[in-house]
C-alpha atoms as a PDB file:
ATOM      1  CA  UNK A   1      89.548 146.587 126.578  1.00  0.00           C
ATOM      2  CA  UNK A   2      88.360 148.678 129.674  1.00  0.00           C
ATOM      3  CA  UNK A   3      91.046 148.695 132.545  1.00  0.00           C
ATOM      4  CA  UNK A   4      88.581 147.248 134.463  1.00  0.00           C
ATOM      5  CA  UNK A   5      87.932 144.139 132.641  1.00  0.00           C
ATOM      6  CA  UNK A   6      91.895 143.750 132.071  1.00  0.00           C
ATOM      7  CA  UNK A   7      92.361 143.417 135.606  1.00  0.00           C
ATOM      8  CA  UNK A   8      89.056 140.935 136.371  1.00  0.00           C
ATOM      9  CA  UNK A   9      90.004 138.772 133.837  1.00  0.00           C
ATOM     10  CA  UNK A  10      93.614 138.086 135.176  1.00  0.00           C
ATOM     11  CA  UNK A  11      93.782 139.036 138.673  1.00  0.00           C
ATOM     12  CA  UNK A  12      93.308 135.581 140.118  1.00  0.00           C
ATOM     13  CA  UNK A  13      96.382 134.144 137.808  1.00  0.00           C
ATOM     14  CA  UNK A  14      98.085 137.606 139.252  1.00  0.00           C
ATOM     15  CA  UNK A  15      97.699 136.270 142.489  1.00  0.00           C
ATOM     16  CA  UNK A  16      98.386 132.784 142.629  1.00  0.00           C
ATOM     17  CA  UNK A  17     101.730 133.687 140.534  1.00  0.00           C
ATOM     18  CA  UNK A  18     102.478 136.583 143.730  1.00  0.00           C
ATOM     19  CA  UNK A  19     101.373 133.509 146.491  1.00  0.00           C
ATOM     20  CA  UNK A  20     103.043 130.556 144.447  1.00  0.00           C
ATOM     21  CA  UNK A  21     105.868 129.978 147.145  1.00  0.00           C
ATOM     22  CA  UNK A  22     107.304 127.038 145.749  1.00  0.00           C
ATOM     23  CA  UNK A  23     107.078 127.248 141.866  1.00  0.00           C
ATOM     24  CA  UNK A  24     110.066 124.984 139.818  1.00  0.00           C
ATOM     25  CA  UNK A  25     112.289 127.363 137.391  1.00  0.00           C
ATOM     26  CA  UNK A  26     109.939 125.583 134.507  1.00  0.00           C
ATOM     27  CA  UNK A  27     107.375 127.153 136.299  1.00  0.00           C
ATOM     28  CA  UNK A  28     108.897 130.702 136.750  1.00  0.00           C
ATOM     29  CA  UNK A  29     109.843 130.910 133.419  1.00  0.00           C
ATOM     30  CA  UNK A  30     106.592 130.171 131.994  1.00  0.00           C
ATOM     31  CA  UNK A  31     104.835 132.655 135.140  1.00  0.00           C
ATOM     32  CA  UNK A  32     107.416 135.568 133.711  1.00  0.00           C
ATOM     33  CA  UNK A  33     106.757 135.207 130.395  1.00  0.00           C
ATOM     34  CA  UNK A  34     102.645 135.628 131.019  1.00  0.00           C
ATOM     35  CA  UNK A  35     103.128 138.633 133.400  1.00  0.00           C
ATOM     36  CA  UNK A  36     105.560 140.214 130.858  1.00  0.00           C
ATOM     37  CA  UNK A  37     103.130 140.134 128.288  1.00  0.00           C
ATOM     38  CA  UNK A  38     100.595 141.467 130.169  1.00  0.00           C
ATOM     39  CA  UNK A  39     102.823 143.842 132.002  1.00  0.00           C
ATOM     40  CA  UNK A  40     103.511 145.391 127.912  1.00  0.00           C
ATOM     41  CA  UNK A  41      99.592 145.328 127.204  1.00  0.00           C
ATOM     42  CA  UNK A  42      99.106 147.719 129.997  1.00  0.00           C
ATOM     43  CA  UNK A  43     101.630 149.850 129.266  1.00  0.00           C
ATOM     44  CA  UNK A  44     100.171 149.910 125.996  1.00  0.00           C
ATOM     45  CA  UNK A  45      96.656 150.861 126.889  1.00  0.00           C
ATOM     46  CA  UNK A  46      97.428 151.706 131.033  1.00  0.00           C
ATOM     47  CA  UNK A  47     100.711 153.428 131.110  1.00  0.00           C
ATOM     48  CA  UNK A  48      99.944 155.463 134.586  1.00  0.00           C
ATOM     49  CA  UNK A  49      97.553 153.302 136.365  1.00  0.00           C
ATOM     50  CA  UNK A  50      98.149 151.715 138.910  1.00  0.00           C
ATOM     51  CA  UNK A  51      97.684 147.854 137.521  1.00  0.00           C
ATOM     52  CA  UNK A  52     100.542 148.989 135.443  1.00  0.00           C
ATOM     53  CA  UNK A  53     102.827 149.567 138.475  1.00  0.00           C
ATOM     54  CA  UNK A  54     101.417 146.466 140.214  1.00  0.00           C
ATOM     55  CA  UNK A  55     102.466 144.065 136.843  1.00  0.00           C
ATOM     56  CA  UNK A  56     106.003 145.892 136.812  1.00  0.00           C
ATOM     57  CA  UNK A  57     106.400 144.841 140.203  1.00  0.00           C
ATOM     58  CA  UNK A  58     105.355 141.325 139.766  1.00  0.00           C
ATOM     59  CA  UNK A  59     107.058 140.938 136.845  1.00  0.00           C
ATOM     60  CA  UNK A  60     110.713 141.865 138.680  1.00  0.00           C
ATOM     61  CA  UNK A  61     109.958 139.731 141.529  1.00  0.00           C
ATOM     62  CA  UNK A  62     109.612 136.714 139.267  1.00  0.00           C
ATOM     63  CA  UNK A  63     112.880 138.316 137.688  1.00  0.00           C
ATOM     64  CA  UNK A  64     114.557 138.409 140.703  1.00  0.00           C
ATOM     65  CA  UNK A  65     113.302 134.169 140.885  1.00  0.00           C
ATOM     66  CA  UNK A  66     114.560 133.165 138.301  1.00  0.00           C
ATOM     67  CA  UNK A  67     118.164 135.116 137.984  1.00  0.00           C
ATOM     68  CA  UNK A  68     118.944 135.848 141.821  1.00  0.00           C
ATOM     69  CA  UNK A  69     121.995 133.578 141.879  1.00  0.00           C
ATOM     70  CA  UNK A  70     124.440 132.129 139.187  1.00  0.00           C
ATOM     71  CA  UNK A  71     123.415 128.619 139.630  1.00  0.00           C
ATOM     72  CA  UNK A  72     120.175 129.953 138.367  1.00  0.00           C
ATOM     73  CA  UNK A  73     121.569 131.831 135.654  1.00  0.00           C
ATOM     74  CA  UNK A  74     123.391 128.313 134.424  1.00  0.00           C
ATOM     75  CA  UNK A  75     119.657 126.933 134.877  1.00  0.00           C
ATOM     76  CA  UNK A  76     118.105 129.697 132.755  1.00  0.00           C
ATOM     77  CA  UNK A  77     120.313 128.563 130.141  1.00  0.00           C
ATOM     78  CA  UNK A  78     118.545 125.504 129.908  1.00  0.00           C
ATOM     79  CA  UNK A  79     115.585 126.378 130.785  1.00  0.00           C
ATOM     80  CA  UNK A  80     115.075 128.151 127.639  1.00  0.00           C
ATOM     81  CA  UNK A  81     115.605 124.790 125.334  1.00  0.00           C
ATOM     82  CA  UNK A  82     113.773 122.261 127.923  1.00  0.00           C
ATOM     83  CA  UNK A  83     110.670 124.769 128.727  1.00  0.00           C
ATOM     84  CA  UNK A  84     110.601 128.188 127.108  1.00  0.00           C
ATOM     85  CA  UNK A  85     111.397 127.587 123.313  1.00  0.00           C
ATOM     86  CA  UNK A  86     109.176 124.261 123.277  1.00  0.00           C
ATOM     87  CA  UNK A  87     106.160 126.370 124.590  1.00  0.00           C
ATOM     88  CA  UNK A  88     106.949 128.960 122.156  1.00  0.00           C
ATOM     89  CA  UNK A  89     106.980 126.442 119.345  1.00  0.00           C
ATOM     90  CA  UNK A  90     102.902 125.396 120.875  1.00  0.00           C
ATOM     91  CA  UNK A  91     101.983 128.519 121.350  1.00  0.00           C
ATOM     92  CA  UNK A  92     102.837 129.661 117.705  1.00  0.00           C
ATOM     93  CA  UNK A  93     102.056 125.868 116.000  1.00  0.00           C
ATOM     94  CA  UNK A  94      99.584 127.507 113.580  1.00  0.00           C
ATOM     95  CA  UNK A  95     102.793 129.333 111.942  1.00  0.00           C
ATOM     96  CA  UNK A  96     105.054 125.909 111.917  1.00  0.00           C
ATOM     97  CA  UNK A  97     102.132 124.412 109.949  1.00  0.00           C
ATOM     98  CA  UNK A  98     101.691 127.452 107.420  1.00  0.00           C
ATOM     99  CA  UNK A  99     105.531 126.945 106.726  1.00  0.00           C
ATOM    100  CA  UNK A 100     104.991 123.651 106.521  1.00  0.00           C
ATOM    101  CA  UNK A 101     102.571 123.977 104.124  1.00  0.00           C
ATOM    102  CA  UNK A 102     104.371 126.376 101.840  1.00  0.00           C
ATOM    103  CA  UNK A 103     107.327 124.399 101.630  1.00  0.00           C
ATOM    104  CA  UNK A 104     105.672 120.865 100.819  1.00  0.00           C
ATOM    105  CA  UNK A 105     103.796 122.995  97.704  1.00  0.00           C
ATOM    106  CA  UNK A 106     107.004 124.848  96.931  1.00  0.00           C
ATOM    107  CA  UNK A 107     108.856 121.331  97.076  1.00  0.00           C
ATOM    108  CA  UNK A 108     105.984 119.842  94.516  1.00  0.00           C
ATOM    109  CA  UNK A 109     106.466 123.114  91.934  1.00  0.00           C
ATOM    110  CA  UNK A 110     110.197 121.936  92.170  1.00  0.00           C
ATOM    111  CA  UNK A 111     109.356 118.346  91.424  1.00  0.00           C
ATOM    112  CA  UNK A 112     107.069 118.781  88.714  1.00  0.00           C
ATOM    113  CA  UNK A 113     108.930 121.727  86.701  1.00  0.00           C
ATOM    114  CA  UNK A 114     111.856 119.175  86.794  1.00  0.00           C
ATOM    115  CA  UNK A 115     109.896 116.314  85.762  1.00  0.00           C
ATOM    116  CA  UNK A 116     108.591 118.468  82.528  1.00  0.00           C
ATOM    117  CA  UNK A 117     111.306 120.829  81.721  1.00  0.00           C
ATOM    118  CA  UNK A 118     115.267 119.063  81.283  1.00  0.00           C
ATOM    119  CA  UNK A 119     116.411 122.492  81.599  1.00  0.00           C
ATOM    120  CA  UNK A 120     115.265 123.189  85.122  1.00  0.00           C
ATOM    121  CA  UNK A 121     117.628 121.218  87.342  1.00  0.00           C
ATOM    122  CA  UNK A 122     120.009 123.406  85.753  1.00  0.00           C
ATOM    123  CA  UNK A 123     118.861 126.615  86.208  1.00  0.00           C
ATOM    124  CA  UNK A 124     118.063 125.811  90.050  1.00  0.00           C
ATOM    125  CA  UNK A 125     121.356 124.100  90.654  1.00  0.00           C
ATOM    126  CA  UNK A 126     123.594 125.549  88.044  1.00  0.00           C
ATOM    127  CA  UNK A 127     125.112 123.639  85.154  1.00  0.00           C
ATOM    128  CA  UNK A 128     128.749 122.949  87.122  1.00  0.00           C
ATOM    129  CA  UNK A 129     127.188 121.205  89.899  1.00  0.00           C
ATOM    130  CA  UNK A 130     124.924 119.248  87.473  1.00  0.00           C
ATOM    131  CA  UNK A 131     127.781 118.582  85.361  1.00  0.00           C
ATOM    132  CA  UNK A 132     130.065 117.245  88.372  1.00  0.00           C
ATOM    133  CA  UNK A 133     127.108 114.819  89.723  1.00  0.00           C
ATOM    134  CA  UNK A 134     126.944 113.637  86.726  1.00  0.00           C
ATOM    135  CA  UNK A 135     130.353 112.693  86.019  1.00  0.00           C
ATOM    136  CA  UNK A 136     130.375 110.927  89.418  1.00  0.00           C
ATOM    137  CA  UNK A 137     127.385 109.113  88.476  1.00  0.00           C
ATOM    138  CA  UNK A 138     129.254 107.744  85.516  1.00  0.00           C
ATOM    139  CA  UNK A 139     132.157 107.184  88.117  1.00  0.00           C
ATOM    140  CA  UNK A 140     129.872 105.262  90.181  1.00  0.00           C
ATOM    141  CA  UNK A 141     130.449 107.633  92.698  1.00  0.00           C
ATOM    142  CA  UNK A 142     127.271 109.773  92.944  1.00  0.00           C
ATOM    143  CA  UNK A 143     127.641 111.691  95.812  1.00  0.00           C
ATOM    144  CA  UNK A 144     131.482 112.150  95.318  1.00  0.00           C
ATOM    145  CA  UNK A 145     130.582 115.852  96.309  1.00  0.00           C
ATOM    146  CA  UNK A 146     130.759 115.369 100.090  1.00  0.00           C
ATOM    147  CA  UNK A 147     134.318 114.038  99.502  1.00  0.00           C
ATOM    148  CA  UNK A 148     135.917 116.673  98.247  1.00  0.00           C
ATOM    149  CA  UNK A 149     136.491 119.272 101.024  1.00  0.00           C
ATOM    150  CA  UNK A 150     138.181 118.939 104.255  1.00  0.00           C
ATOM    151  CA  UNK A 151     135.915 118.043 106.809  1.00  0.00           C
ATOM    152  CA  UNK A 152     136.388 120.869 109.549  1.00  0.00           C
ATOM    153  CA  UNK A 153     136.305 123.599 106.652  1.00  0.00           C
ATOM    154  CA  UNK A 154     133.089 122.401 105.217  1.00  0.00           C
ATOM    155  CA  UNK A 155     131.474 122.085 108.695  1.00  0.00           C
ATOM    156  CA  UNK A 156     132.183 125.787 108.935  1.00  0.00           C
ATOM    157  CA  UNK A 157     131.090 126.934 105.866  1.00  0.00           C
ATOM    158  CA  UNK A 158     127.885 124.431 105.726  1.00  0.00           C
ATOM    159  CA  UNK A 159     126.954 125.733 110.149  1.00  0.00           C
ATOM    160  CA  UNK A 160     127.702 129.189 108.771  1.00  0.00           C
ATOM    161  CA  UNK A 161     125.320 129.512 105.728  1.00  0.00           C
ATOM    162  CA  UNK A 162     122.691 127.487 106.775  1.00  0.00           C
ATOM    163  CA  UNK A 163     122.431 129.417 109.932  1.00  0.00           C
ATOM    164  CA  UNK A 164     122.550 133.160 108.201  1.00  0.00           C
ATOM    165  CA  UNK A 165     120.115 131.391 105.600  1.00  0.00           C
ATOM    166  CA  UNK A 166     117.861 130.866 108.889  1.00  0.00           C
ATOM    167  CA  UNK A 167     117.879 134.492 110.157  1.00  0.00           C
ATOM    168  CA  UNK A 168     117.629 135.605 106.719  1.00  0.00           C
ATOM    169  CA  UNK A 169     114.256 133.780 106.126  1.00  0.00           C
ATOM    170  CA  UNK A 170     113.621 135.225 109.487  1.00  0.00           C
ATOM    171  CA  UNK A 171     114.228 138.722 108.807  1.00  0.00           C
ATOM    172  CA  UNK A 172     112.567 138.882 105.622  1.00  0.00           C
ATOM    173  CA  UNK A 173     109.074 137.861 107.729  1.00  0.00           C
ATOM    174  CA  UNK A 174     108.969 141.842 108.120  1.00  0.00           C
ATOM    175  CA  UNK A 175     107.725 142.493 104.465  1.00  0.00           C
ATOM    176  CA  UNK A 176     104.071 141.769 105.698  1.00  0.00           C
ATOM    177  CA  UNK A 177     105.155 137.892 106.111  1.00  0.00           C
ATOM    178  CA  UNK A 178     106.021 137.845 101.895  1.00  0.00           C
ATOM    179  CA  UNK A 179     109.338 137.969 102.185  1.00  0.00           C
ATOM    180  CA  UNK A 180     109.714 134.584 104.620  1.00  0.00           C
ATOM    181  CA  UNK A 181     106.967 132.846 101.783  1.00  0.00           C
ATOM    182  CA  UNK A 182     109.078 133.902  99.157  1.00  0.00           C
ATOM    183  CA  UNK A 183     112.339 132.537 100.784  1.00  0.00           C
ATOM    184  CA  UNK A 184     110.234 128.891 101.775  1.00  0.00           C
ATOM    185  CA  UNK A 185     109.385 128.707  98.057  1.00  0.00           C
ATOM    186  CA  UNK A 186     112.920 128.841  96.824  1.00  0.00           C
ATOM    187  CA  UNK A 187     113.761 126.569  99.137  1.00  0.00           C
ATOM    188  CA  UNK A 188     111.327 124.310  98.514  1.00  0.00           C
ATOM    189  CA  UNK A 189     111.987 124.270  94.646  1.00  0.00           C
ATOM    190  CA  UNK A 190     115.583 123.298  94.976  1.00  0.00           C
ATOM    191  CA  UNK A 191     114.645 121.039  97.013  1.00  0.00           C
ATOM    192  CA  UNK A 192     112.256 119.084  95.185  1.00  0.00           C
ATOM    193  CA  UNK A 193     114.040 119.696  91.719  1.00  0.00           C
ATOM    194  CA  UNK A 194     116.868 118.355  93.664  1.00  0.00           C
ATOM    195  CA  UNK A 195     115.407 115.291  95.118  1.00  0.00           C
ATOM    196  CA  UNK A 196     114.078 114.757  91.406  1.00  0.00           C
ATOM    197  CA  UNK A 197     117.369 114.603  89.850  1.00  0.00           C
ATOM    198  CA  UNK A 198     118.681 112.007  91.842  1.00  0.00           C
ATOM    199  CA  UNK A 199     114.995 109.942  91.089  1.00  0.00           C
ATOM    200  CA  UNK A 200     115.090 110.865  88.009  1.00  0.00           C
ATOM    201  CA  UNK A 201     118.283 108.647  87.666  1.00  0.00           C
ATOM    202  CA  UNK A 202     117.352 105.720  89.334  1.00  0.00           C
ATOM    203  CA  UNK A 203     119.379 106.943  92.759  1.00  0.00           C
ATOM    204  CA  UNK A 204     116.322 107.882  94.549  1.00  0.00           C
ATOM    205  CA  UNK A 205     115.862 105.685  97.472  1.00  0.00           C
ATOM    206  CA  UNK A 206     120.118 105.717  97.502  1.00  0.00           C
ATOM    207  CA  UNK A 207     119.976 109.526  97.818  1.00  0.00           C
ATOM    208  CA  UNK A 208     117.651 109.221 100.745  1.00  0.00           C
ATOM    209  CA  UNK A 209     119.732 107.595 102.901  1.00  0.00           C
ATOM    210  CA  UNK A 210     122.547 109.298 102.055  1.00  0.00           C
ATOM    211  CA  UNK A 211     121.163 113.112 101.648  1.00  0.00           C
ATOM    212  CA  UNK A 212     118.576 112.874 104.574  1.00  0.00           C
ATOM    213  CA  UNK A 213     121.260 112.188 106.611  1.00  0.00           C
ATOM    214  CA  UNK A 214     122.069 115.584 107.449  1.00  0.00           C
ATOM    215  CA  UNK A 215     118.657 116.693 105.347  1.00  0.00           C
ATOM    216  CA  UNK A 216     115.804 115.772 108.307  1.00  0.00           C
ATOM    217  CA  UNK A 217     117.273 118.521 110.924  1.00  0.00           C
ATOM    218  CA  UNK A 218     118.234 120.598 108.169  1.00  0.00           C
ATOM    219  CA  UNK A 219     115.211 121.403 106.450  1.00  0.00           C
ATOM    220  CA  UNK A 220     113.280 120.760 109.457  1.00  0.00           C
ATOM    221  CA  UNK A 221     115.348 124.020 111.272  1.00  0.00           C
ATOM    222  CA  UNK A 222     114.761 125.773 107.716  1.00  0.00           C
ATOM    223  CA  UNK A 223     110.799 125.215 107.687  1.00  0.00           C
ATOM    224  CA  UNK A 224     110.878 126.529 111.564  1.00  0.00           C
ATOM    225  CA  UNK A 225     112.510 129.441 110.894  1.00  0.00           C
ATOM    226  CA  UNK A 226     110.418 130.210 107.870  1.00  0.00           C
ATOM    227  CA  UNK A 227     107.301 129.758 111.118  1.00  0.00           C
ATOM    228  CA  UNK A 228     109.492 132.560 113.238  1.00  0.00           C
ATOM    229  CA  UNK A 229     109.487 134.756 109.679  1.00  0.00           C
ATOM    230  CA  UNK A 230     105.493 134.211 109.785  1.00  0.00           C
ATOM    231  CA  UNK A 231     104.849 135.395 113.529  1.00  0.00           C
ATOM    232  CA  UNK A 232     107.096 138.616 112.604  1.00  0.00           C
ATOM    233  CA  UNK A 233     105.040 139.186 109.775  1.00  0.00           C
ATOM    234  CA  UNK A 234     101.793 138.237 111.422  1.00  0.00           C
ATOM    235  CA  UNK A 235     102.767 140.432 114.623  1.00  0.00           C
ATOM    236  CA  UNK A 236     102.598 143.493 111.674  1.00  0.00           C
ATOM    237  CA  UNK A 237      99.681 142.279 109.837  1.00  0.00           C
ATOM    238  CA  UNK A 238      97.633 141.142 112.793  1.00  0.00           C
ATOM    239  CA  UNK A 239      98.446 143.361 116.073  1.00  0.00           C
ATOM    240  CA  UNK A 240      94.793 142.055 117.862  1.00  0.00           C
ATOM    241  CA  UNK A 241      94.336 143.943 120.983  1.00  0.00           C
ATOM    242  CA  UNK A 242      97.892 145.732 121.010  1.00  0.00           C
ATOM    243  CA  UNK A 243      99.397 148.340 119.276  1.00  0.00           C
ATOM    244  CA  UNK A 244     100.851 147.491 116.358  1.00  0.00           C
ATOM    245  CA  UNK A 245     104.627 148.615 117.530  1.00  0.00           C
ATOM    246  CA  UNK A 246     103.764 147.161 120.638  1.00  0.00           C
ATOM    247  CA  UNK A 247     102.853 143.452 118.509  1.00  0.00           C
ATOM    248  CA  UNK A 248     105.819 143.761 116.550  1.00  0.00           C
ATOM    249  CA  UNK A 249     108.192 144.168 119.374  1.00  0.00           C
ATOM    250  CA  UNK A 250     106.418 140.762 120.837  1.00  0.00           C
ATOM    251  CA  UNK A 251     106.665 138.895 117.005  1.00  0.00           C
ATOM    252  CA  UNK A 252     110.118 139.699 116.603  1.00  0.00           C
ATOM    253  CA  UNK A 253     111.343 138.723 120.305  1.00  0.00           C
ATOM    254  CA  UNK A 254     109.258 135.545 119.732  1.00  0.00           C
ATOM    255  CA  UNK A 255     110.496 134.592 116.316  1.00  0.00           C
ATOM    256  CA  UNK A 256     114.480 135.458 117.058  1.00  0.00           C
ATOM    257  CA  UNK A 257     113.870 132.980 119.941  1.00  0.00           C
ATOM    258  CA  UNK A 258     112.909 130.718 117.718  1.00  0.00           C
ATOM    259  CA  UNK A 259     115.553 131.103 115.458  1.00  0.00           C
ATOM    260  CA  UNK A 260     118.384 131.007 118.245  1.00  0.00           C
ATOM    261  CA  UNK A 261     116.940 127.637 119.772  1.00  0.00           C
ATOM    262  CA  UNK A 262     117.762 126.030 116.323  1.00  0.00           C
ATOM    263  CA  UNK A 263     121.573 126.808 115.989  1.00  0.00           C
ATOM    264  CA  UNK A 264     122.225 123.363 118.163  1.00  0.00           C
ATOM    265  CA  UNK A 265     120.158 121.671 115.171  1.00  0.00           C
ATOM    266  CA  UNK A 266     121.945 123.481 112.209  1.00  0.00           C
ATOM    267  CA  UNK A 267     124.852 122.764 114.054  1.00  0.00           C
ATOM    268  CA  UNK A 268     124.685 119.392 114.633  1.00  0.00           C
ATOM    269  CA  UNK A 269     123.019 118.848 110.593  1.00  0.00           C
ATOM    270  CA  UNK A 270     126.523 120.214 109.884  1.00  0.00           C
ATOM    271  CA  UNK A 271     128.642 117.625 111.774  1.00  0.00           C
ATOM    272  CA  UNK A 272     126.405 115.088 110.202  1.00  0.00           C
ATOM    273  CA  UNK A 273     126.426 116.489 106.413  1.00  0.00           C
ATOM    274  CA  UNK A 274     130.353 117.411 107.010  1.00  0.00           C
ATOM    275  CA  UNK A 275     131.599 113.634 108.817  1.00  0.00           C
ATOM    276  CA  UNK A 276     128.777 111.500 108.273  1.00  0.00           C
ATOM    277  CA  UNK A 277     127.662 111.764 104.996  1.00  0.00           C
ATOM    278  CA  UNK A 278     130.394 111.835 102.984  1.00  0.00           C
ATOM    279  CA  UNK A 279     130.797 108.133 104.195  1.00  0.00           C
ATOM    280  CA  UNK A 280     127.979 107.027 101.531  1.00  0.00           C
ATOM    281  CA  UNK A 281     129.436 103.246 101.391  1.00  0.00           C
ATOM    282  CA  UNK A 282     128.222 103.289 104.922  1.00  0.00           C
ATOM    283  CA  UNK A 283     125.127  99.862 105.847  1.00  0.00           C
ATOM    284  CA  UNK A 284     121.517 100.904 104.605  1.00  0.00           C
ATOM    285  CA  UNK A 285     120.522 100.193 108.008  1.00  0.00           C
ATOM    286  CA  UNK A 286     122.952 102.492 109.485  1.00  0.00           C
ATOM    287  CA  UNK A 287     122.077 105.397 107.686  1.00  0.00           C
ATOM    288  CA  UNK A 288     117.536 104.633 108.054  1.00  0.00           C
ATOM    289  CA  UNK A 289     118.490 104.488 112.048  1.00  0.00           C
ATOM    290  CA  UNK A 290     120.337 108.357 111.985  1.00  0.00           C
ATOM    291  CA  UNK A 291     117.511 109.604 109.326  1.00  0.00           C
ATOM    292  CA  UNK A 292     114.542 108.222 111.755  1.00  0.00           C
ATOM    293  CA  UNK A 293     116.521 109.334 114.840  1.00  0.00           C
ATOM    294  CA  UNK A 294     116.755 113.232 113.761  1.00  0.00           C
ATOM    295  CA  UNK A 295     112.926 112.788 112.826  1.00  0.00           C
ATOM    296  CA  UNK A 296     111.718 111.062 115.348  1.00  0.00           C
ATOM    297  CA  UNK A 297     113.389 114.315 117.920  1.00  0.00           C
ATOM    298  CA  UNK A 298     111.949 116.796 115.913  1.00  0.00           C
ATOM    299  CA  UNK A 299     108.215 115.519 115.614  1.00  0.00           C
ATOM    300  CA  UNK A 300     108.830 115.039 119.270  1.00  0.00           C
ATOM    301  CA  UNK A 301     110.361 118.287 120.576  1.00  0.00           C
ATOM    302  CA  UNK A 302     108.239 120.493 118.215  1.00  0.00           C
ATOM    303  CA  UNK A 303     104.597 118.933 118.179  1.00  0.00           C
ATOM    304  CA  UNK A 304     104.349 116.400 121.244  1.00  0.00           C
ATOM    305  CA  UNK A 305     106.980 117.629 123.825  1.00  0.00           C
ATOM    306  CA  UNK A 306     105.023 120.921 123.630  1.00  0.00           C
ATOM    307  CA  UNK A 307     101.863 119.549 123.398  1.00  0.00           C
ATOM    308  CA  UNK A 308     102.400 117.545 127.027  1.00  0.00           C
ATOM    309  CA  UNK A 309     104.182 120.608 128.600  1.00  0.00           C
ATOM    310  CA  UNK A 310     101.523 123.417 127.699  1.00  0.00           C
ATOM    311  CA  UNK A 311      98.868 120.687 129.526  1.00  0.00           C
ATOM    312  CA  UNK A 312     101.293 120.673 132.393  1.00  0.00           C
ATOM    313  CA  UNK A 313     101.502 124.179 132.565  1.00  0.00           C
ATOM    314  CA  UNK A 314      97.951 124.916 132.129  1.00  0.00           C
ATOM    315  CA  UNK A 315      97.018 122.183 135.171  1.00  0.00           C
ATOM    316  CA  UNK A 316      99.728 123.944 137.182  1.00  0.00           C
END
């Protein structure tokens, strides 16, 4: 794109961010993250004009907005989870439904092989966990598992893996978006082979309530940062009007934010899974009311919280 053209297309949002007197720090945020983007295009493409200089410019005075005191540094904090990681999960919604989309179809392989091959279970979930389920299925104790470790120790170790598994599925977005696909589909397949098992001996609706406890934000966080691994890869495979280097820097700053706004969600999935679930004697209606809570926040804050704010922000 001609320099000239860069600058007529965006000049008038230029302005009205430079004139904008009395902008909220929702507001800021969302003005710095525009100008920095197009502050990085121009370097790109105009790295000595004088647009360039202008953006820089711009782009520290809005700096300067939205960290010039520490009260506003404490704001920034939660600025990124109320405003900046919401519009990041709008702006990049085509990726959330992709992993989506592999995972469901990975979960489905999972179900099926287990449904037509007795061996499978056990080669996804290893014949001494198999084994122990079903001895506590004889003990009429089927999900004796969560009973076994001390509570603070497996809230550790469950926060801990799930989390590295997170930025792992992340990460492996770089192999051209293959690796994250790769890492959905296994996680998909023990899932549904997993989910099968339970089914598959008449413990299926029992499992739900007890499983999905911690389950719902669990795989929910897994399937969004299989959607950061996507942009990564994407940013490689599909640069658009930057340079590639220049796209990948932008993919992998977006997708690490998106994998950083989901610790509070693996971390809470691991309170539940570690103190809540292991209570499996607990009321049937107990249980349905945590599982439709933790949906019911994440179909909000991913798809409709972002949906309302990016109208907000594009009417502002």
């Amino acid at each position: 794109m001609r320099e000239a053209l860069f600058v007529k297309q965006n000049s008038d949002k230029w302005q009205r961010y430079e004139n904008m007197r009395q902008a909220n720090p929702d507001e800021i945020a969302t003005q710095f993250i525009e100008i920095t983007n197009d502050l990085a295009y121009a370097r790109t493409f105009y790295p000595d004009s004088k647009t360039t200089a202008y953006l820089n410019g711009l782009a520290s005075k809005l700096h300067q907005s939205v960290y010039k005191n520490k009260k506003e540094k404490t704001s920034r904090f939660i600025t990124f989870w109320k405003t900046e990681l919401p519009l990041l999960f709008f702006v990049h919604r085509k990726q959330i439904f992709y992993a989506l989309a592999f995972f469901l179809v990975a979960c489905a392989i999972g179900v099926l092989s287990a449904k037509y091959d007795d061996t499978f279970v056990r080669l996804i979930m290893g014949d001494e966990y198999v084994n122990m389920t079903n001895e506590n299925i004889a003990k009429g104790d089927p999900f004796g598992v969560y009973k076994h470790q001390n509570e603070l120790v497996m809230f550790v170790q469950i926060g801990s893996n799930n989390i590295f598994v997170a930025l792992y599925t992340f990460v492996l977005g770089i192999i051209f978006s293959i690796g994250t696909i790769v890492s959905l589909f296994r996680n998909g397949i023990m899932l549904g082979s997993f989910q099968y098992f339970f089914f598959s001996k008449g413990l299926g609706i029992q499992s739900v309530l007890v499983i999905w406890i911690h389950g719902t934000l669990e795989i929910s966080a897994i399937v969004l940062a299989g959607a950061a691994g996507l942009v990564l890869g994407n940013s490689f495979l599909f640069p658009k009007t930057y340079t590639r280097k220049a796209s990948v820097l932008q993919g992998a700053k977006d997708g690490l934010k998106m994998v950083i706004g989901l610790v509070p969600i693996f971390i809470v999935a691991a309170i539940f899974e570690s103190f809540v679930t292991r209570h499996t004697e607990m009321p049937w209606i107990l249980s349905s009311l945590i599982l439709l809570i933790s949906a019911a926040f994440m179909v909000w804050y991913v798809i409709i919280y972002p949906l309302k704010l990016s109208k907000k922000t594009t009417v502002n």
